[in-house]
Protein backbone atom coordinates (compact mmCIF):
# COMPACT_ATOMS: atom_id res chain seq x y z
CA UNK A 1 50.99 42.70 -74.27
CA UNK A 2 50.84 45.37 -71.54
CA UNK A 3 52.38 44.12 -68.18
CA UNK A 4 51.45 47.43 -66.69
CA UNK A 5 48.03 46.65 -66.13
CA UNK A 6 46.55 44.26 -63.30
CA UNK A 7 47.28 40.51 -63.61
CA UNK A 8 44.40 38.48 -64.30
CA UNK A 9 43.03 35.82 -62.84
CA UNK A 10 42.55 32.28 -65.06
CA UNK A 11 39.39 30.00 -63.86
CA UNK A 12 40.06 26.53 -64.09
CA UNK A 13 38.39 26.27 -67.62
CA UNK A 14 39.80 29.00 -68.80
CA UNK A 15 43.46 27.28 -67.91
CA UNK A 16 42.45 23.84 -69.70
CA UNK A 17 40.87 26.02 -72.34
CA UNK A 18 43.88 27.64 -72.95
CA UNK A 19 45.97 24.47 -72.89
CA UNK A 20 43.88 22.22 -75.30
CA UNK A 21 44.04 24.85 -77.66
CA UNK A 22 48.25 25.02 -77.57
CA UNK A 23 47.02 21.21 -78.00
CA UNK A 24 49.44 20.82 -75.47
CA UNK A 25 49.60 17.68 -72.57
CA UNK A 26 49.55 18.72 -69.14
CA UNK A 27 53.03 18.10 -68.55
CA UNK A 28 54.11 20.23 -72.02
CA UNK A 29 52.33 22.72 -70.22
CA UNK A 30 53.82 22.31 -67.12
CA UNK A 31 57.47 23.13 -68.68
CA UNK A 32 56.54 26.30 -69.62
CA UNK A 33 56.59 27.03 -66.48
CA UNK A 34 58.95 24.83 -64.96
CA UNK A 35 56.22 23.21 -62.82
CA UNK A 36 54.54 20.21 -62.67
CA UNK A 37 51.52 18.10 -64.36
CA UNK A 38 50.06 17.73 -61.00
CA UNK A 39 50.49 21.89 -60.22
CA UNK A 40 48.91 21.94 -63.95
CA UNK A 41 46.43 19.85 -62.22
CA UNK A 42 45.49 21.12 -59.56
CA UNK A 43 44.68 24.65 -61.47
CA UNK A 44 42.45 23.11 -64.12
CA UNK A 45 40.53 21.13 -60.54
CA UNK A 46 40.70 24.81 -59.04
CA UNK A 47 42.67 23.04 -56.52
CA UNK A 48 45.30 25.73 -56.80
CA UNK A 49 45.56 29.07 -58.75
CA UNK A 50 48.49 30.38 -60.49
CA UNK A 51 49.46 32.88 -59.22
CA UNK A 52 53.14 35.86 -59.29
CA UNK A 53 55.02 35.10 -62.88
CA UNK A 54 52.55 32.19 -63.39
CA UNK A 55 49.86 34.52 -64.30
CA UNK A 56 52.18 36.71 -66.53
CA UNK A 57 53.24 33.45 -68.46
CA UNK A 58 49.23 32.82 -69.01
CA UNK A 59 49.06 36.10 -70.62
CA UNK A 60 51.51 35.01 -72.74
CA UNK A 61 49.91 30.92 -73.53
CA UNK A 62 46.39 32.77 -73.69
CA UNK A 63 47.88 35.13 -76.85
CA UNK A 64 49.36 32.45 -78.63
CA UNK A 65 46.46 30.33 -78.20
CA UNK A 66 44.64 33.20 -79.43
CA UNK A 67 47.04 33.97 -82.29
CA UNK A 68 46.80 30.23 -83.42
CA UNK A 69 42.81 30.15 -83.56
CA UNK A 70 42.72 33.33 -85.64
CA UNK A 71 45.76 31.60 -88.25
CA UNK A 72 43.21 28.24 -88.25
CA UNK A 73 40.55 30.53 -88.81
CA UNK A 74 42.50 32.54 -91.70
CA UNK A 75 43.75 28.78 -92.83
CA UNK A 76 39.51 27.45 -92.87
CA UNK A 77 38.31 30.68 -94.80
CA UNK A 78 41.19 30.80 -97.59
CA UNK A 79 40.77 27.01 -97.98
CA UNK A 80 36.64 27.60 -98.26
CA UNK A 81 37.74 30.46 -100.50
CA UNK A 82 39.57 27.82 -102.89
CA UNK A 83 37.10 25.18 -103.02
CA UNK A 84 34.22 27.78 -103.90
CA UNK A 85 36.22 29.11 -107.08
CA UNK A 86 36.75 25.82 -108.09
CA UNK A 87 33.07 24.83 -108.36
CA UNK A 88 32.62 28.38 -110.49
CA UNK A 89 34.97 27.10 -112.87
């Protein structure tokens, strides 16, 4: 992660997005960065926007939730991987 480069900026979806993939309530969510469910809230209504070390902690839920989806991913393929060499036996 580079924190040299411009913050960005999280659309509403983009912050549930990110937090249904951690599979992770809104107030889970919230402790990461010691805030609320209704500040988590208000972001996924675009009532609000994160916004100072808020943003750099989304960089940081937005890679794991990355990370995990390629590991599922990995996880899906090898288990498809199985299943087909099975049947060849």
């Amino acid at each position: 992660m580079d924190f040299t480069t411009p913050m960005k900026r999280y659309s509403p979806e983009e912050i549930r997005q990110i937090r249904t993939e951690l599979k992770e309530s809104r107030y889970k969510f919230g402790m990461r960065f010691f805030l609320s469910d209704e500040t988590i809230k208000n972001w996924e209504l675009g009532r609000k926007n994160p916004s100072g070390p808020a943003l750099r902690i989304m960089q940081v839920c937005e890679d794991e939730a990355a990370s995990r989806r390629k590991e599922r991913n990995e996880v899906f393929r090898a288990s498809m991987d199985n299943k087909r060499k099975r049947r060849l036996k």
